[in-house]
N, C-alpha and C. Protein backbone atom coordinates (compact mmCIF):
# COMPACT_ATOMS: atom_id res chain seq x y z
N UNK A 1 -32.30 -28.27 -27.73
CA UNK A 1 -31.51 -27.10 -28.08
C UNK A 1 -30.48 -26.85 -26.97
N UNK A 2 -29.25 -26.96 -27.37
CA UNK A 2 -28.31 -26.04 -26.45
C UNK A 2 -27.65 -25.22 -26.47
N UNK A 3 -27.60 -24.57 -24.88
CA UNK A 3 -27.24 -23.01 -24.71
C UNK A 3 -26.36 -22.69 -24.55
N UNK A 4 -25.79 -23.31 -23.73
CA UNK A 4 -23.79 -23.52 -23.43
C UNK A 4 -22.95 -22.90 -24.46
N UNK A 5 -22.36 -22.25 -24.02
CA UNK A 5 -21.38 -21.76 -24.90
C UNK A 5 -19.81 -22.44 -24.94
N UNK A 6 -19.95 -22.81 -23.89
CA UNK A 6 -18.23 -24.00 -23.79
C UNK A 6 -18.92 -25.21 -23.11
N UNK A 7 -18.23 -26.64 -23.78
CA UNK A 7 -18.37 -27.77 -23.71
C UNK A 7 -17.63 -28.12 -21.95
N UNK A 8 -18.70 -29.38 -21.20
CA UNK A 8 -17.97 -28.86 -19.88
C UNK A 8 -16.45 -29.12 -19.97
N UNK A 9 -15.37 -29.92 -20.52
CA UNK A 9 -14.51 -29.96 -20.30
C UNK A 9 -13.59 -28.55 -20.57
N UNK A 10 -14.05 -28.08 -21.21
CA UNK A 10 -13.76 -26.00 -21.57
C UNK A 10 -13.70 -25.23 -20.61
N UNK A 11 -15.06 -25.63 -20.26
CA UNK A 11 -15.33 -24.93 -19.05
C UNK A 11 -14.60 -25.23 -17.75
N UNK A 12 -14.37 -25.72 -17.73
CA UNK A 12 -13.57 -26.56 -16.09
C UNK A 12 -12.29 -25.77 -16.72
N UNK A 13 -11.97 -26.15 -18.04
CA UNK A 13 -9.94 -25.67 -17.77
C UNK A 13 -10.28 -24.58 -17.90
N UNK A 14 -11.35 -24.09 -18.29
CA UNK A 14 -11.23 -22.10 -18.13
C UNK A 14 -11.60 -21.68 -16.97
N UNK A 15 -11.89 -22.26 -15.93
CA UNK A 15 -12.23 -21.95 -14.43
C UNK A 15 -10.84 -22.46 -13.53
N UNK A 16 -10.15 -23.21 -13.83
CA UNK A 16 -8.95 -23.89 -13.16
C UNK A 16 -7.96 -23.19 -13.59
N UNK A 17 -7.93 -22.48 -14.98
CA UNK A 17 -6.88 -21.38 -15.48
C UNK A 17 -7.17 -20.19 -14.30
N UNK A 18 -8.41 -19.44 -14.14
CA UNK A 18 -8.67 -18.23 -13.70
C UNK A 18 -9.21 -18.26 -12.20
N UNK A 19 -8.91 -19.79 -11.86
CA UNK A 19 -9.37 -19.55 -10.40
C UNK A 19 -7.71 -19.60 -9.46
N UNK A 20 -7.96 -19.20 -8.33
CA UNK A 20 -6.92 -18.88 -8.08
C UNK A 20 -6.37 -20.36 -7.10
N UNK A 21 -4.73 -20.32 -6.80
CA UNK A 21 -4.40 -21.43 -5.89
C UNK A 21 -5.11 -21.39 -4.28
N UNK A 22 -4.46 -19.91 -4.23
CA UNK A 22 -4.79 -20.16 -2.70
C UNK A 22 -6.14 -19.47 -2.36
N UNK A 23 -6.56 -19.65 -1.53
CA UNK A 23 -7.72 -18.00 -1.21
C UNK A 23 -6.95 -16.73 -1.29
N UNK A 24 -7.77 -15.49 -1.89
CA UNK A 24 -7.49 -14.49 -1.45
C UNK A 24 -7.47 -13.80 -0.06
N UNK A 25 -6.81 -13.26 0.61
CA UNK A 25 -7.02 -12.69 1.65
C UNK A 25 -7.34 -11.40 1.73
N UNK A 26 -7.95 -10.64 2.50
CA UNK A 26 -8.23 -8.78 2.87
C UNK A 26 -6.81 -8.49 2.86
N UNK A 27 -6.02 -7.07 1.72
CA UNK A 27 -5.19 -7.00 2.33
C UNK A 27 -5.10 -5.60 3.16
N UNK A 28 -4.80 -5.57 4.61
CA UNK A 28 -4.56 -4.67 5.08
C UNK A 28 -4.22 -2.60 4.67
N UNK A 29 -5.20 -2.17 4.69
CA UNK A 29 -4.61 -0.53 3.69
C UNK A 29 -4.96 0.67 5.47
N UNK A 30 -3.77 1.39 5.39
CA UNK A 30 -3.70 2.18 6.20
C UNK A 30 -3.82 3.43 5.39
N UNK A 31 -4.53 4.40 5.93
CA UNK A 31 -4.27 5.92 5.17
C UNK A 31 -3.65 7.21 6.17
N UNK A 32 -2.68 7.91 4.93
CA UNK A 32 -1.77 8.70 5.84
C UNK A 32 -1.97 9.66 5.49
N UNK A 33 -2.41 10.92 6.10
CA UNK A 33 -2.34 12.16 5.14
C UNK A 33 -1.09 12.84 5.31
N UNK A 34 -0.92 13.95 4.24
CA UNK A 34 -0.03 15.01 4.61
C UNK A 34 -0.54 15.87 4.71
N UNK A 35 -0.49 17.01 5.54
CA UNK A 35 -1.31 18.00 6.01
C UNK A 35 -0.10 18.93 6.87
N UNK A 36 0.13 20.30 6.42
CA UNK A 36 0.60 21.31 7.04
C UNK A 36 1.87 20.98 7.38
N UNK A 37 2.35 20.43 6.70
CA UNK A 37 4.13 19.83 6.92
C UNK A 37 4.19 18.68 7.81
N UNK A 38 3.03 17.64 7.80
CA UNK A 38 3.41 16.99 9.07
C UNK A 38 2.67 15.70 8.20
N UNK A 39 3.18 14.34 8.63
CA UNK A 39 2.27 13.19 8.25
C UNK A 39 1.22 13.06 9.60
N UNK A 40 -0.07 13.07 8.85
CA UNK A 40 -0.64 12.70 10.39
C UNK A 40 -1.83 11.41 10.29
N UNK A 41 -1.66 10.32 10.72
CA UNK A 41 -0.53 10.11 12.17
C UNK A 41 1.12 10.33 11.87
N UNK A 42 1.23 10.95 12.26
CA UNK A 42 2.72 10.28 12.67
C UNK A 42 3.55 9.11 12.83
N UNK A 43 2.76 8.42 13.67
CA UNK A 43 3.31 6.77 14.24
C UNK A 43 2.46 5.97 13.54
N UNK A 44 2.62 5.23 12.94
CA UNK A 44 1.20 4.35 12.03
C UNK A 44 1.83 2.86 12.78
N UNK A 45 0.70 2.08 13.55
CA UNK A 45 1.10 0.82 13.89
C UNK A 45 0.84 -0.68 12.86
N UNK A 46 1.33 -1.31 12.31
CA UNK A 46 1.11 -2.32 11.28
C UNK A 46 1.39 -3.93 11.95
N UNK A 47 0.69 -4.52 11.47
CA UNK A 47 1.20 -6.34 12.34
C UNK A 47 2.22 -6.42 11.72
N UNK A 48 3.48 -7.40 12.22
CA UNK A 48 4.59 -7.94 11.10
C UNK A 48 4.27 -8.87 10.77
N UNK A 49 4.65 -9.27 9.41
CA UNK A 49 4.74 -10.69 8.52
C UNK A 49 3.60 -10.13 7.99
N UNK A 50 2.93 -9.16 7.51
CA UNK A 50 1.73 -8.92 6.01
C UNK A 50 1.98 -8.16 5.49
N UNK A 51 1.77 -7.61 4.60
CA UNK A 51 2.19 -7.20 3.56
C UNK A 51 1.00 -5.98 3.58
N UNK A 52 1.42 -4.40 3.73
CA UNK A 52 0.52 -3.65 3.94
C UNK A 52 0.27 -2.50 3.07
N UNK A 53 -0.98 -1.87 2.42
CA UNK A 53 -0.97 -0.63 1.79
C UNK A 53 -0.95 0.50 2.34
N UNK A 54 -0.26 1.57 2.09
CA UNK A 54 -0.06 2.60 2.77
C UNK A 54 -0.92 3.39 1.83
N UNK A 55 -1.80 4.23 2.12
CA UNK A 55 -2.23 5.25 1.28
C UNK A 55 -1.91 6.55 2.05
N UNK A 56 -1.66 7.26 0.85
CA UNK A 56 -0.71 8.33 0.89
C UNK A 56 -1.77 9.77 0.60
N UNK A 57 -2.01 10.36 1.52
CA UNK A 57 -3.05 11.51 0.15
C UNK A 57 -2.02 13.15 0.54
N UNK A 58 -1.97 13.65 -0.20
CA UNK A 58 -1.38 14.65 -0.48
C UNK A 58 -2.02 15.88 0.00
N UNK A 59 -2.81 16.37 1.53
CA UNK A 59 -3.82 17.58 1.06
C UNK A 59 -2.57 19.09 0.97
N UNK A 60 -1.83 18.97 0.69
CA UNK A 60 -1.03 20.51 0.62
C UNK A 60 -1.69 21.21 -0.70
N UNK A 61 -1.15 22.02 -0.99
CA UNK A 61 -0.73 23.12 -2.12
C UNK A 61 0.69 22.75 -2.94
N UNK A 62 1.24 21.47 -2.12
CA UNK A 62 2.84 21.39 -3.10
C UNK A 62 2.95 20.21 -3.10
N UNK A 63 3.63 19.85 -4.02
CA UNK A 63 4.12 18.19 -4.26
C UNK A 63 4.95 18.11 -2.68
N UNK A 64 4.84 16.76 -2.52
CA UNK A 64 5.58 16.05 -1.56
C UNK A 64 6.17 14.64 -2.11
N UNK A 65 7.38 13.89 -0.91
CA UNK A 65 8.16 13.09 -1.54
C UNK A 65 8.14 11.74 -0.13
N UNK A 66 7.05 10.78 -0.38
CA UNK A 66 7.27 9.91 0.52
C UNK A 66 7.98 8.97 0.02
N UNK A 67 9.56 9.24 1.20
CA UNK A 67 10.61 8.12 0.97
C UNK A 67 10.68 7.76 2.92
N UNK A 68 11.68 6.15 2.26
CA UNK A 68 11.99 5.66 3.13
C UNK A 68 13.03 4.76 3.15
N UNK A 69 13.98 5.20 3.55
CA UNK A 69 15.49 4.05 3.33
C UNK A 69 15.35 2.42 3.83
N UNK A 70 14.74 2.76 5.35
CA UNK A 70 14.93 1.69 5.67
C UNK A 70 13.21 0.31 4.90
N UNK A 71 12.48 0.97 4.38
CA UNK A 71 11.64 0.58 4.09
C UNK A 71 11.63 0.22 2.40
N UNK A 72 12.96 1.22 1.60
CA UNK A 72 13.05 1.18 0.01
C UNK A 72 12.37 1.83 -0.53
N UNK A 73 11.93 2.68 -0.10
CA UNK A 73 10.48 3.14 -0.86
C UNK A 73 10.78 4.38 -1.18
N UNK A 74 10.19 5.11 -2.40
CA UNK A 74 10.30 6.58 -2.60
C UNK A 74 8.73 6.70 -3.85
N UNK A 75 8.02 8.12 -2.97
CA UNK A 75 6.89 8.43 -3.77
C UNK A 75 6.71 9.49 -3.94
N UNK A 76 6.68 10.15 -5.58
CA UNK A 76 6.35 11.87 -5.50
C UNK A 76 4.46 11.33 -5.81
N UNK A 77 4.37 12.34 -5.13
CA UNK A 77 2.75 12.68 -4.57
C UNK A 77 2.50 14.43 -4.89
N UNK A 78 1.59 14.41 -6.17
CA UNK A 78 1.62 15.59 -6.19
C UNK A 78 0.61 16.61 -5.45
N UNK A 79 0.03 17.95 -5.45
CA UNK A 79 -0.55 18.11 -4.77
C UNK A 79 -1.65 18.19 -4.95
N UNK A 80 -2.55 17.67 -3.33
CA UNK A 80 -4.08 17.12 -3.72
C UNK A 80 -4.45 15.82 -4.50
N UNK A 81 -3.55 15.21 -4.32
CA UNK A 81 -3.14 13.71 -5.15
C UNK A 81 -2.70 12.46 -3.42
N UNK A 82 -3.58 11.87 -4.69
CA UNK A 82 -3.29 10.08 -3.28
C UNK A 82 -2.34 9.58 -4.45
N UNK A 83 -1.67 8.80 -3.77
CA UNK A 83 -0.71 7.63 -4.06
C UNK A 83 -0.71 5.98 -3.00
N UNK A 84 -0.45 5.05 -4.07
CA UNK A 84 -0.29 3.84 -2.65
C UNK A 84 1.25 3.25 -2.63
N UNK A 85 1.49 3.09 -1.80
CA UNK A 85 2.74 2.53 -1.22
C UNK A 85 2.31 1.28 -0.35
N UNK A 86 2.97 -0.46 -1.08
CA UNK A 86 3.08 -1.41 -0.40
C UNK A 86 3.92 -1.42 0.00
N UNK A 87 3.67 -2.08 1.44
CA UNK A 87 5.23 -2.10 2.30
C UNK A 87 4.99 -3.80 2.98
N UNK A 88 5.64 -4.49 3.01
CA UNK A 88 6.07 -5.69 3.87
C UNK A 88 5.79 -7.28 2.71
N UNK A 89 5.90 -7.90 3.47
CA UNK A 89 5.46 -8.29 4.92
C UNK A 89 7.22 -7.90 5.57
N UNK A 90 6.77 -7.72 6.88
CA UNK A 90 8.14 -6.46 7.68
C UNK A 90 8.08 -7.47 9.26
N UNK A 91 9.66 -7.39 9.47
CA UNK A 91 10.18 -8.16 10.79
C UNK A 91 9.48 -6.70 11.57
N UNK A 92 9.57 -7.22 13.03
CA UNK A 92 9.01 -6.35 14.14
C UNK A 92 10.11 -5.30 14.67
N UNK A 93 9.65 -3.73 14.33
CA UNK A 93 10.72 -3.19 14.28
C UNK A 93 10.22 -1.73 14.18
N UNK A 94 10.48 -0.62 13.91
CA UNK A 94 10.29 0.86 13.67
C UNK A 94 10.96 1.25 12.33
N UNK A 95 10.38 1.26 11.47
CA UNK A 95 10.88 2.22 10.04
C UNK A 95 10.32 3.46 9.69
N UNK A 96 10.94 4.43 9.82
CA UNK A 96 11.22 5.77 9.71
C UNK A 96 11.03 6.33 8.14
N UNK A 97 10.03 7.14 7.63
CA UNK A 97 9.86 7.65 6.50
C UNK A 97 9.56 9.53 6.98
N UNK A 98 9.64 9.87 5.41
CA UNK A 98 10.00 11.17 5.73
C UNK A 98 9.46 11.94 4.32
N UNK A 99 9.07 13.26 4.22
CA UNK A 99 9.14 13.70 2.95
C UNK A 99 10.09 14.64 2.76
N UNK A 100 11.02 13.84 1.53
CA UNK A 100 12.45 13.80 0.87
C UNK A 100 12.59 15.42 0.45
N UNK A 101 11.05 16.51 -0.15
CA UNK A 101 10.83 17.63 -0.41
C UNK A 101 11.69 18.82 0.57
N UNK A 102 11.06 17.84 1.93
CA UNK A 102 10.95 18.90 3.13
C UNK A 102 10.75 17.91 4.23
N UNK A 103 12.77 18.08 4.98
CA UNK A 103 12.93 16.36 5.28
C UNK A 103 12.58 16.54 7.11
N UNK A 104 11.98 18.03 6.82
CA UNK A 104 11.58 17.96 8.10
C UNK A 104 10.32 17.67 8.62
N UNK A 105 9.64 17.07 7.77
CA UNK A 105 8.60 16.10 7.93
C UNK A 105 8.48 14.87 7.87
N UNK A 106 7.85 14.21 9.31
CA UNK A 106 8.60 12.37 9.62
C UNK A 106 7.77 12.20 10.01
N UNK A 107 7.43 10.60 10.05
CA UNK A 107 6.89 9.47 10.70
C UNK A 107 7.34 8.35 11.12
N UNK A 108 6.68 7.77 11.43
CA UNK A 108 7.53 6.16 11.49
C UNK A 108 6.62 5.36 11.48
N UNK A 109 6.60 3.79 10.88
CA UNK A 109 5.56 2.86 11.34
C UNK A 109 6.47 1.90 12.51
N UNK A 110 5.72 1.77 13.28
CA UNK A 110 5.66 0.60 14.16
C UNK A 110 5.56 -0.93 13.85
N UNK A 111 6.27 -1.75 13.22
CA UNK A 111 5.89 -2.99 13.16
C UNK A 111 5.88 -4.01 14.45
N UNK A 112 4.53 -4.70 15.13
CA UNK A 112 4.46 -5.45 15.90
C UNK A 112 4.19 -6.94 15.70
């Protein structure tokens, strides 16, 4: 009696379809809050050349707007709400973000 449900040659191209080329890697996730008009941290440090998640959490009472020119990025985050923002992989450098709401709230990441 057999149990198999795909014949092995099935099976192999349905594992070679869904397996992947390269390895996966960990990818890097930083979390940023907003809190009281301010991102905190402030300075977020990231390696250059990976490709990084920014998590975003919102603790105010009001929507906020994480943008960033030099980075491309723009996120409404409403309030009491996370959002993610990928950023890179990024040359070694300082990019400056801000919320666009209330632009007197800044950060910057550090790329090293």
């Amino acid at each position: 009696m057999r149990l198999a449900l795909f014949s092995a040659p099935i099976l192999a191209l349905t594992l070679s379809v869904l397996a992947p080329v390269a390895p996966v890697q960990a990818q890097d996730a930083i979390t940023i809050a907003i809190r009281d008009s301010q991102f905190v941290p402030s300075e977020v440090q990231i390696p250059a050349g990976k490709k990084v998640e920014l998590i975003i959490k919102n603790e105010q009472k009001k929507a906020a707007e994480f943008e960033s020119h030099s980075l491309r990025r723009e996120k409404v985050i409403a309030a009491g709400s996370t959002a993610s923002v990928f950023v890179g992989p990024l040359q070694p450098g300082r990019y400056e973000f801000f919320d666009d709401f209330h632009p007197q709230t800044r950060g910057s990441l550090v790329v090293q």
